[in-house]
Protein backbone atom coordinates (compact mmCIF):
# COMPACT_ATOMS: atom_id res chain seq x y z
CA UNK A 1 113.50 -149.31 15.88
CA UNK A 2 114.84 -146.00 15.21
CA UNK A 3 114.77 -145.97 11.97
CA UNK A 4 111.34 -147.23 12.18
CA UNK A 5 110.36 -144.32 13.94
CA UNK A 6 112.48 -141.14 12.39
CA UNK A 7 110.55 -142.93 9.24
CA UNK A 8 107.08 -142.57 11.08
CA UNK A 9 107.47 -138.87 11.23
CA UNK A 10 109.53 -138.21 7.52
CA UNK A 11 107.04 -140.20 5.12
CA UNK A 12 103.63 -137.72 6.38
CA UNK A 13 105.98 -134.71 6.18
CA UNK A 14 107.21 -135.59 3.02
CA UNK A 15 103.71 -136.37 1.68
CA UNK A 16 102.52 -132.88 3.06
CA UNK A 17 105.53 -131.44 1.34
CA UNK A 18 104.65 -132.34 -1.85
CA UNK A 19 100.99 -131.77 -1.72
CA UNK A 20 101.32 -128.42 -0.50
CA UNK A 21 104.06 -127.53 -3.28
CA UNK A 22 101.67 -126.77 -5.95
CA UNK A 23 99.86 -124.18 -3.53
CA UNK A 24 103.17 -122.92 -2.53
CA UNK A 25 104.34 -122.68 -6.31
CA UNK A 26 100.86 -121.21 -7.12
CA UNK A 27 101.53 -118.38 -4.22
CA UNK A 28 105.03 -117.18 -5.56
CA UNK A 29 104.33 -117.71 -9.69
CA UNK A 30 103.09 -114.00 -9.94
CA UNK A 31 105.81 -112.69 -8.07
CA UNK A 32 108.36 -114.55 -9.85
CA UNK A 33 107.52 -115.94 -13.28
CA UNK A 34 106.69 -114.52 -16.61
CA UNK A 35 104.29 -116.16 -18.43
CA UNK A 36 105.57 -116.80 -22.04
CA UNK A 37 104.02 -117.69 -25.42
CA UNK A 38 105.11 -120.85 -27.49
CA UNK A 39 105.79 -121.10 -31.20
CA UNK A 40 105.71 -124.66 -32.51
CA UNK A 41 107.50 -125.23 -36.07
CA UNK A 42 107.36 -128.63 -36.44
CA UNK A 43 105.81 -128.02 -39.63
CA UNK A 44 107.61 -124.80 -41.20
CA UNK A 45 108.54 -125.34 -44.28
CA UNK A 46 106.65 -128.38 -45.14
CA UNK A 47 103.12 -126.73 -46.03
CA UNK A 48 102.35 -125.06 -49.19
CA UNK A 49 99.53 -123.50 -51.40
CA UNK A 50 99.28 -124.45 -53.92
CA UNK A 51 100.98 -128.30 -53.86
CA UNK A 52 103.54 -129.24 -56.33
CA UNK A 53 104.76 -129.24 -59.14
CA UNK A 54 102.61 -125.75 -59.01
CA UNK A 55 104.31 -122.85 -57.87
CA UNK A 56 104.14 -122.48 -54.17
CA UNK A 57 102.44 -119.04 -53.29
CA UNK A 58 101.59 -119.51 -49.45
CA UNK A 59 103.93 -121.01 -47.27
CA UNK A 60 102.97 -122.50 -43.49
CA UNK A 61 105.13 -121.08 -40.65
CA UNK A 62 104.42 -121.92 -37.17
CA UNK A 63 101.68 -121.96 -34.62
CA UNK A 64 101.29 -119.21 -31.44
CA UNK A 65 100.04 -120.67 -28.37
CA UNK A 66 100.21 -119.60 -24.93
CA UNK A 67 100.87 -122.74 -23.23
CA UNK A 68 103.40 -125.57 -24.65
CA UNK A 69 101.99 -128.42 -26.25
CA UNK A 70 103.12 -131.59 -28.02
CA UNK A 71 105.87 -130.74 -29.79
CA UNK A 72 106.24 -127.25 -29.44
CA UNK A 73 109.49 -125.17 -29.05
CA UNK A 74 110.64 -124.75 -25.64
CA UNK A 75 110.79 -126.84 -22.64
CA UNK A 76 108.19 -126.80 -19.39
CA UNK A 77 109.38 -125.50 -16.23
CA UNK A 78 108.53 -126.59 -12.40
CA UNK A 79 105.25 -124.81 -12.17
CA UNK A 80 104.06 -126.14 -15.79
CA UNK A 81 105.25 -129.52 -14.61
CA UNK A 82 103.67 -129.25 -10.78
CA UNK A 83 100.41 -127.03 -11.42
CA UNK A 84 99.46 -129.08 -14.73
CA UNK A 85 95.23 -128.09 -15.03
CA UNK A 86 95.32 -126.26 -11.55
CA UNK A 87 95.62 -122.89 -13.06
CA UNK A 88 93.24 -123.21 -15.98
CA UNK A 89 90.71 -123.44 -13.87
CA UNK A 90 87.14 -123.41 -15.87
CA UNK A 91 85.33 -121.48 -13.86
CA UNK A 92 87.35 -118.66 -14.45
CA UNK A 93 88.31 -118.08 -17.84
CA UNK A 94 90.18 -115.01 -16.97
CA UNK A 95 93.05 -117.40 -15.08
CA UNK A 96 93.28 -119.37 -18.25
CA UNK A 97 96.79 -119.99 -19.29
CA UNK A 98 95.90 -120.43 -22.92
CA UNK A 99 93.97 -118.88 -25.64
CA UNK A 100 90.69 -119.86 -25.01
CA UNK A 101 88.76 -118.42 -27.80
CA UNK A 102 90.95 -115.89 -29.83
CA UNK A 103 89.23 -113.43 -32.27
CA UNK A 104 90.36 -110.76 -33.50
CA UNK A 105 94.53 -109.72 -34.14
CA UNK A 106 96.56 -106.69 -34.50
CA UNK A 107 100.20 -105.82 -34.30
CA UNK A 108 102.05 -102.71 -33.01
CA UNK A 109 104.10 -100.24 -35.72
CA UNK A 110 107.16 -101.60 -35.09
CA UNK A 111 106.24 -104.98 -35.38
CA UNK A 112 107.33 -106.31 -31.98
CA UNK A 113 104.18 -106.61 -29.93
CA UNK A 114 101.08 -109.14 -30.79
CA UNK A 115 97.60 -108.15 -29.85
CA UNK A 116 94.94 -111.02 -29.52
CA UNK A 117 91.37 -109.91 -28.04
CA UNK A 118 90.13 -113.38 -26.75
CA UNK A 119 86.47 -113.11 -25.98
CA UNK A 120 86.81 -117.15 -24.25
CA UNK A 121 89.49 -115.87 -21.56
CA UNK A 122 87.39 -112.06 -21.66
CA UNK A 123 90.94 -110.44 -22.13
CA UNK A 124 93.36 -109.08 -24.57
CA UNK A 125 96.47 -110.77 -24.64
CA UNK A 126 99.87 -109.10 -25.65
CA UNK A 127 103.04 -110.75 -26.89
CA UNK A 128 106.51 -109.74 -26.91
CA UNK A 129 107.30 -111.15 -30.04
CA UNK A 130 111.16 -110.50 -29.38
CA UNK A 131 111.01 -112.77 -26.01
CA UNK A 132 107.46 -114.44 -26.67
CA UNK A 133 106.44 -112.86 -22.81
CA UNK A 134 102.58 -112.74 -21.63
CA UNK A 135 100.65 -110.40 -20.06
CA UNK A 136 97.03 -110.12 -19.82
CA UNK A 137 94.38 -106.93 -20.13
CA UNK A 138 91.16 -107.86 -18.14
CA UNK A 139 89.72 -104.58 -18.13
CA UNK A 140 89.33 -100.66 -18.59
CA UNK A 141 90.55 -99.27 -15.18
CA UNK A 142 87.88 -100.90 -12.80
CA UNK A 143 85.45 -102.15 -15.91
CA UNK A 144 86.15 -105.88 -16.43
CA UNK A 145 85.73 -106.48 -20.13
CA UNK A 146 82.51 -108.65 -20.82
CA UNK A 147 83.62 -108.96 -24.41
CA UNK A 148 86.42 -107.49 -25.76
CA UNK A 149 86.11 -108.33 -29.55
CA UNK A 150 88.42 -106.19 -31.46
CA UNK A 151 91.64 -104.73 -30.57
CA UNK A 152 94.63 -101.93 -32.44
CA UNK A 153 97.72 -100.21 -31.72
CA UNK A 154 98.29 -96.81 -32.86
CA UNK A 155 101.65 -95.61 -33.64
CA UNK A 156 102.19 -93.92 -30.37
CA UNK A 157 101.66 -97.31 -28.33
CA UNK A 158 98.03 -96.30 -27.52
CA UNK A 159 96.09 -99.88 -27.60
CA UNK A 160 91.98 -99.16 -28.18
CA UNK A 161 89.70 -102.49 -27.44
CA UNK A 162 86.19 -102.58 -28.54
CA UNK A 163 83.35 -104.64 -25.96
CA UNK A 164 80.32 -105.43 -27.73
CA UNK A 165 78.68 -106.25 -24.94
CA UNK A 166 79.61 -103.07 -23.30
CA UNK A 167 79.08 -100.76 -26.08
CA UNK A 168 81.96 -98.89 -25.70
CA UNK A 169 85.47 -98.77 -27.29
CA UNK A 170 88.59 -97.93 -24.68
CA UNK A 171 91.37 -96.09 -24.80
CA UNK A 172 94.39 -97.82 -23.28
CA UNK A 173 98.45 -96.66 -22.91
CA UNK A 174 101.20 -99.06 -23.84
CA UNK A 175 101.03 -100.64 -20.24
CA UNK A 176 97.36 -101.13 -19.85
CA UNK A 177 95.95 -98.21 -18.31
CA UNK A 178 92.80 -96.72 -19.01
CA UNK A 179 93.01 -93.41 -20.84
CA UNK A 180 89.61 -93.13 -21.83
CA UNK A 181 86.96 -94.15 -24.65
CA UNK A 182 85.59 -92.71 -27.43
CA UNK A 183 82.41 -90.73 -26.81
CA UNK A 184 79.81 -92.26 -28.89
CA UNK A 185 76.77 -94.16 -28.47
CA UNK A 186 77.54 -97.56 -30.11
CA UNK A 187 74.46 -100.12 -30.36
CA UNK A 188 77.40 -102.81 -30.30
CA UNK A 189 81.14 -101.98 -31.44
CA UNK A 190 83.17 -104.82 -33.27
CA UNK A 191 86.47 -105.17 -35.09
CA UNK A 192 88.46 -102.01 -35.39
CA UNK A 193 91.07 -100.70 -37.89
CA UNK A 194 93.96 -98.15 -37.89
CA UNK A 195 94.70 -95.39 -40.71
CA UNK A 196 98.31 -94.51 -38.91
CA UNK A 197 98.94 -92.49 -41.88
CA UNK A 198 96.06 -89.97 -41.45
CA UNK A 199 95.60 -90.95 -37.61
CA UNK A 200 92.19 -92.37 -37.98
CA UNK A 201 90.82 -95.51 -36.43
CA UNK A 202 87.99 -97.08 -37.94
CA UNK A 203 85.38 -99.08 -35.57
CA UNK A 204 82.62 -101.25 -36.97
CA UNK A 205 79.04 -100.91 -35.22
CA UNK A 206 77.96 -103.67 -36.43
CA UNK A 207 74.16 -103.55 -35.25
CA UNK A 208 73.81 -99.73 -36.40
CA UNK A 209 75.33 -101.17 -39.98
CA UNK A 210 77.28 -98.69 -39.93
CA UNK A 211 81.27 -97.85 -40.00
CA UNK A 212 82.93 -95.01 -37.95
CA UNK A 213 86.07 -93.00 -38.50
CA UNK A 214 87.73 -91.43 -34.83
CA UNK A 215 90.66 -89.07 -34.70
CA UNK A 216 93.26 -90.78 -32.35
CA UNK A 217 94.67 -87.44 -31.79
CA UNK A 218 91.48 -85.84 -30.19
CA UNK A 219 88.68 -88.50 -30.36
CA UNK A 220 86.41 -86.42 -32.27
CA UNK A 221 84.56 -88.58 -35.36
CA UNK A 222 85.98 -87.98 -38.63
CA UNK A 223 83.38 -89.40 -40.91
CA UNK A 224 80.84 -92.04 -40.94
CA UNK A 225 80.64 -94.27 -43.56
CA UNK A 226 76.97 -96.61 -44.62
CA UNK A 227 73.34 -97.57 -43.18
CA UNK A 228 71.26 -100.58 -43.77
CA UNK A 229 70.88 -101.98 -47.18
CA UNK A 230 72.48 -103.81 -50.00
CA UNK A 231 73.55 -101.07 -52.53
CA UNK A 232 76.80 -99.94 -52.67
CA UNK A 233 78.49 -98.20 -49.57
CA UNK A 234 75.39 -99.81 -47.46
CA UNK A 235 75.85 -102.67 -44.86
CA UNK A 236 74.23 -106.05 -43.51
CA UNK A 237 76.16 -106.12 -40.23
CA UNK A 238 79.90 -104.63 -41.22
CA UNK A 239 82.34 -106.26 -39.05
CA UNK A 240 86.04 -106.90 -40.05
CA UNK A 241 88.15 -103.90 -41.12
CA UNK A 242 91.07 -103.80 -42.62
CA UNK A 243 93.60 -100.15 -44.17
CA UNK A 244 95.87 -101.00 -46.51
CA UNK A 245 99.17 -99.03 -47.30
CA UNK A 246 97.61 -96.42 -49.38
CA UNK A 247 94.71 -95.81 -47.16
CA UNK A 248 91.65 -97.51 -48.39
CA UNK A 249 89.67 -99.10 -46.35
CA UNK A 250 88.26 -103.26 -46.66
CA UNK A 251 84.84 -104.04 -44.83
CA UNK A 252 83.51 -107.19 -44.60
CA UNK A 253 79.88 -106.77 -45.05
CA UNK A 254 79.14 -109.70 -43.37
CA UNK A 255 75.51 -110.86 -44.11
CA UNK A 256 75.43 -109.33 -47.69
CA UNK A 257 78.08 -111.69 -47.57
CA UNK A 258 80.60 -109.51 -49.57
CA UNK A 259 83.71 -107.23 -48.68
CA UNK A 260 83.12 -103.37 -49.55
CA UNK A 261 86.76 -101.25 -50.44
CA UNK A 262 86.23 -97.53 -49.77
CA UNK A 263 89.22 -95.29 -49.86
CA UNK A 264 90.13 -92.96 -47.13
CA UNK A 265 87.33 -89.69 -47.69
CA UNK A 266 84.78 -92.93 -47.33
CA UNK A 267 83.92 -93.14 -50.84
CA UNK A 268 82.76 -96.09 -52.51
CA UNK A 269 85.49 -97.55 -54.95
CA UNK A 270 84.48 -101.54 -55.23
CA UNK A 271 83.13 -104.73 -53.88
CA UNK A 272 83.30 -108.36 -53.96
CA UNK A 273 81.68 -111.80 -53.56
CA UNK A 274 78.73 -113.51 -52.87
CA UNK A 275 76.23 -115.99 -50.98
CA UNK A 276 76.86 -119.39 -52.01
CA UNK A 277 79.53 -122.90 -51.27
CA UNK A 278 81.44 -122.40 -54.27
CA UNK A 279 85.08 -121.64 -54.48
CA UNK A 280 85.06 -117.95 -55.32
CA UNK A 281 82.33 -117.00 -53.19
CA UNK A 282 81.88 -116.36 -49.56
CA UNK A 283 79.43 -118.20 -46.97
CA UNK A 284 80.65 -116.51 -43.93
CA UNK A 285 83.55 -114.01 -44.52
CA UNK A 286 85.23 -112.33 -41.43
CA UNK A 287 88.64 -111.39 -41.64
CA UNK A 288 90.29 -109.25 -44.00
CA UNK A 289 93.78 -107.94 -45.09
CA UNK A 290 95.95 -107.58 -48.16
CA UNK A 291 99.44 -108.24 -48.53
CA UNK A 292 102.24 -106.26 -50.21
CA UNK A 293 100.63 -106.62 -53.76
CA UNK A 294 97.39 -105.48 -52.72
CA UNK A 295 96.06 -108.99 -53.04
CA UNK A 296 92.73 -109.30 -50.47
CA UNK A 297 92.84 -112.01 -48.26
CA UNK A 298 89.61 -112.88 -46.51
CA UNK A 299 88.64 -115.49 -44.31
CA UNK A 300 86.25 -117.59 -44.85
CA UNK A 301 84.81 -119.04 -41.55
CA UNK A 302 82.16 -121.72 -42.20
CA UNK A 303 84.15 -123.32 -45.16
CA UNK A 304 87.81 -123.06 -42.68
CA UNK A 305 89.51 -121.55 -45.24
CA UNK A 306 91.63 -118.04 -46.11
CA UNK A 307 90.39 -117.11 -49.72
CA UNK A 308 92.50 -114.70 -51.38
CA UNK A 309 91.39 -112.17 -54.53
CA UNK A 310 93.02 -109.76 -56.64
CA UNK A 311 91.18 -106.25 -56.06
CA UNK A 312 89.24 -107.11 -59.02
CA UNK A 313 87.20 -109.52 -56.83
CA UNK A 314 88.81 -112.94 -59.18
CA UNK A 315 89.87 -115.59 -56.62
CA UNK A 316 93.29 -116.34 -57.22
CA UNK A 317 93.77 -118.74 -54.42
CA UNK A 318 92.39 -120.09 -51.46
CA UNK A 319 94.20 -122.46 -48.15
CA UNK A 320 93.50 -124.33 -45.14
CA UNK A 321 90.62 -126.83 -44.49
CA UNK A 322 88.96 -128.39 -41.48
CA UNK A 323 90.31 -129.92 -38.76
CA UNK A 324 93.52 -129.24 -36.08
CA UNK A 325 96.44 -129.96 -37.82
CA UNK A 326 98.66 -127.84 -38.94
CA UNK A 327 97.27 -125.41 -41.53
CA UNK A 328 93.82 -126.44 -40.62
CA UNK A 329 91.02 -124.38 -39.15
CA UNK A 330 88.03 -124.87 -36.74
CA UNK A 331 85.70 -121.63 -37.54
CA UNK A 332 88.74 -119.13 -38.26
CA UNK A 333 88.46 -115.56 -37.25
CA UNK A 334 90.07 -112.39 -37.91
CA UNK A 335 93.35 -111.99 -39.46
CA UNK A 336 96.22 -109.83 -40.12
CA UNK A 337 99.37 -109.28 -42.18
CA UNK A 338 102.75 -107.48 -41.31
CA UNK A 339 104.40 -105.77 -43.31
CA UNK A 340 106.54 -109.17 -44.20
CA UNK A 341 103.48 -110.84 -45.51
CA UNK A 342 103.23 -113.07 -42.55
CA UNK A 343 99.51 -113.84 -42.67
CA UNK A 344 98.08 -114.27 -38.66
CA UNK A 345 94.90 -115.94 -38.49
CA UNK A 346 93.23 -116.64 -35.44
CA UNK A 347 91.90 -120.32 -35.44
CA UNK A 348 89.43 -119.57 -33.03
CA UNK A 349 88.05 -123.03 -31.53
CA UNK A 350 91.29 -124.59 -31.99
CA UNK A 351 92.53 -122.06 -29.45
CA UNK A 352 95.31 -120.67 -31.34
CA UNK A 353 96.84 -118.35 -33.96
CA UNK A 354 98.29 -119.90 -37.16
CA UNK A 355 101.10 -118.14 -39.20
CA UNK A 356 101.74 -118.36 -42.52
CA UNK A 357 103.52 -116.45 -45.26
CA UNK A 358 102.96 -114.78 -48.59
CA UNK A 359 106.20 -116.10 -50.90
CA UNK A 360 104.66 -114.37 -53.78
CA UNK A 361 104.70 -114.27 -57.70
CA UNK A 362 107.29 -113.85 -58.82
């Protein structure tokens, strides 16, 4: 009878217990946990461009994600476990745990911090690439970011994100506080680029057609580079930048449907590629970088594939296809290389960045 009724009173405590300890979990997490980023290399080592018996010349690494999946390194702890879906909740993007739409990518000098802008989630997401920690920028001070397309670091830890819907490109400090923004009247700022060697950051206004060079000493514009038109050193939408070591600058000129090289005074040195679905030319390029033997990668979103060319504009390569496996893309975005040759492209609707590596030539 006792037992019976000590019973009575346990079982709807212990039911309360454990449907309140989500809420309870969800109240201490940001007081107590660090969000963390997950590499899974299930499949390093095993991918290569080209396939055998040719030489191998790109080499798949691993995936970035910000929440563990299927077979990913590291293990789930009690709030991944207890809060499951709770804290993606879909009617907030900005609580999302994991990439939700990732764009554009950029890396800090020393190599140990990832940038993401993720214009799903309406945030910039940084990475500790020594502990694979989290955190999230929402905003410029009290501006929420409506979307934050492109994001760089400069060499002194300044972090500048570009909101095309804003029109305006911020000025943040290592930890996420607003310093400013450029003064300029953009008619809708895109991908941006960093010169660290002449302290110049390039920004893309994509619906002026024009390019834009800043000092990131003094904010005062340096140079500006095109108008509308198809002739040389002119633009149909400019978006993705890219500086290589020796300063010149890559542009993908988006709807001419062609990347434009200028060096660093802005003039014109070359160009490549063309409208159409065959292998060497380019149906809708975005991203652009080059690796350590100047080769040009660019991606190539509509066909879900990274196309690289010698600076001569001759393909010499090209990787990935569609789908969500690994090395696969679904409407890749922007890219970027470090100075390893690991190649970061942001698969954007698969929700996640894909690494891979330049082995080259030789």
């Amino acid at each position: 009878m006792l037992k019976d009724k000590v019973a009575s009173v346990v079982n709807p405590l212990l039911i309360r217990i454990i449907f309140l300890l989500p809420v309870m979990v969800m109240l201490f997490l940001p007081a107590c946990a660090t969000s963390r980023a997950y590499l899974d290399r299930t499949a390093e080592g095993k991918i290569f461009w080209p396939g055998p018996p040719a030489k191998a010349r790109i080499q798949y690494m691993w995936t970035i994600n910000t929440t563990p999946r299927s077979g990913e390194a590291g293990r789930k702890g009690l709030a991944d476990i207890l809060l499951g879906d709770v804290v993606d909740d879909p009617s907030d993007p900005r609580a999302a745990m994991s990439l939700l739409r990732p764009f554009s990518i950029s890396m800090s000098s020393d190599g140990t911090k990832l940038y993401i802008s993720d214009t799903g989630a309406l945030r910039v997401t940084v990475i500790d690439l020594k502990d694979m920690s989290t955190r999230h920028i929402l905003s410029a001070g009290k501006e929420e970011f409506l979307s934050p397309v492109g994001v760089a670091a400069t060499p002194t830890g300044d972090i500048y994100i570009s909101d095309s819907d804003l029109k305006k490109v911020f000025i943040l400090s290592e930890d996420g506080k607003l310093k400013g923004e450029l003064k300029k009247e953009f008619l809708r700022p895109t991908l941006l680029a960093v010169d660290e060697e002449r302290h110049v950051i390039y920004v893309s206004d994509t619906a002026a057609h024009k390019v834009i060079a800043f000092s990131i000493v003094d904010g005062s514009t340096v140079m500006e580079i095109g108008k509308r038109g198809g002739e040389d050193g002119e633009f149909n939408f400019p978006t993705h930048l890219w500086v290589d070591d020796t300063g010149d600058l890559y542009v993908t000129d988006a709807m001419n449907f062609r990347v434009q090289i200028f060096d660093s005074t802005g003039k014109f040195i070359s160009k490549f590629g063309t409208l159409g679905d065959g292998s060497g030319n380019l149906e809708k390029p975005k991203g652009v970088a080059t690796d350590s033997e100047r080769n040009v990668y660019v991606v190539d979103s509509i066909n879900d594939s990274v196309k690289i060319f010698n600076r001569e504009g001759q393909l010499l390569l090209q990787f990935g296809s569609e789908g969500a496996g690994y090395g696969q893309f679904w409407l890749p975005g922007g890219m970027f290389i470090d100075n390893e040759d690991h190649i970061y492209v942001a698969d954007v609707y698969n929700n996640r960045v894909q690494v891979f590596r330049f082995i080259g030539v030789n």
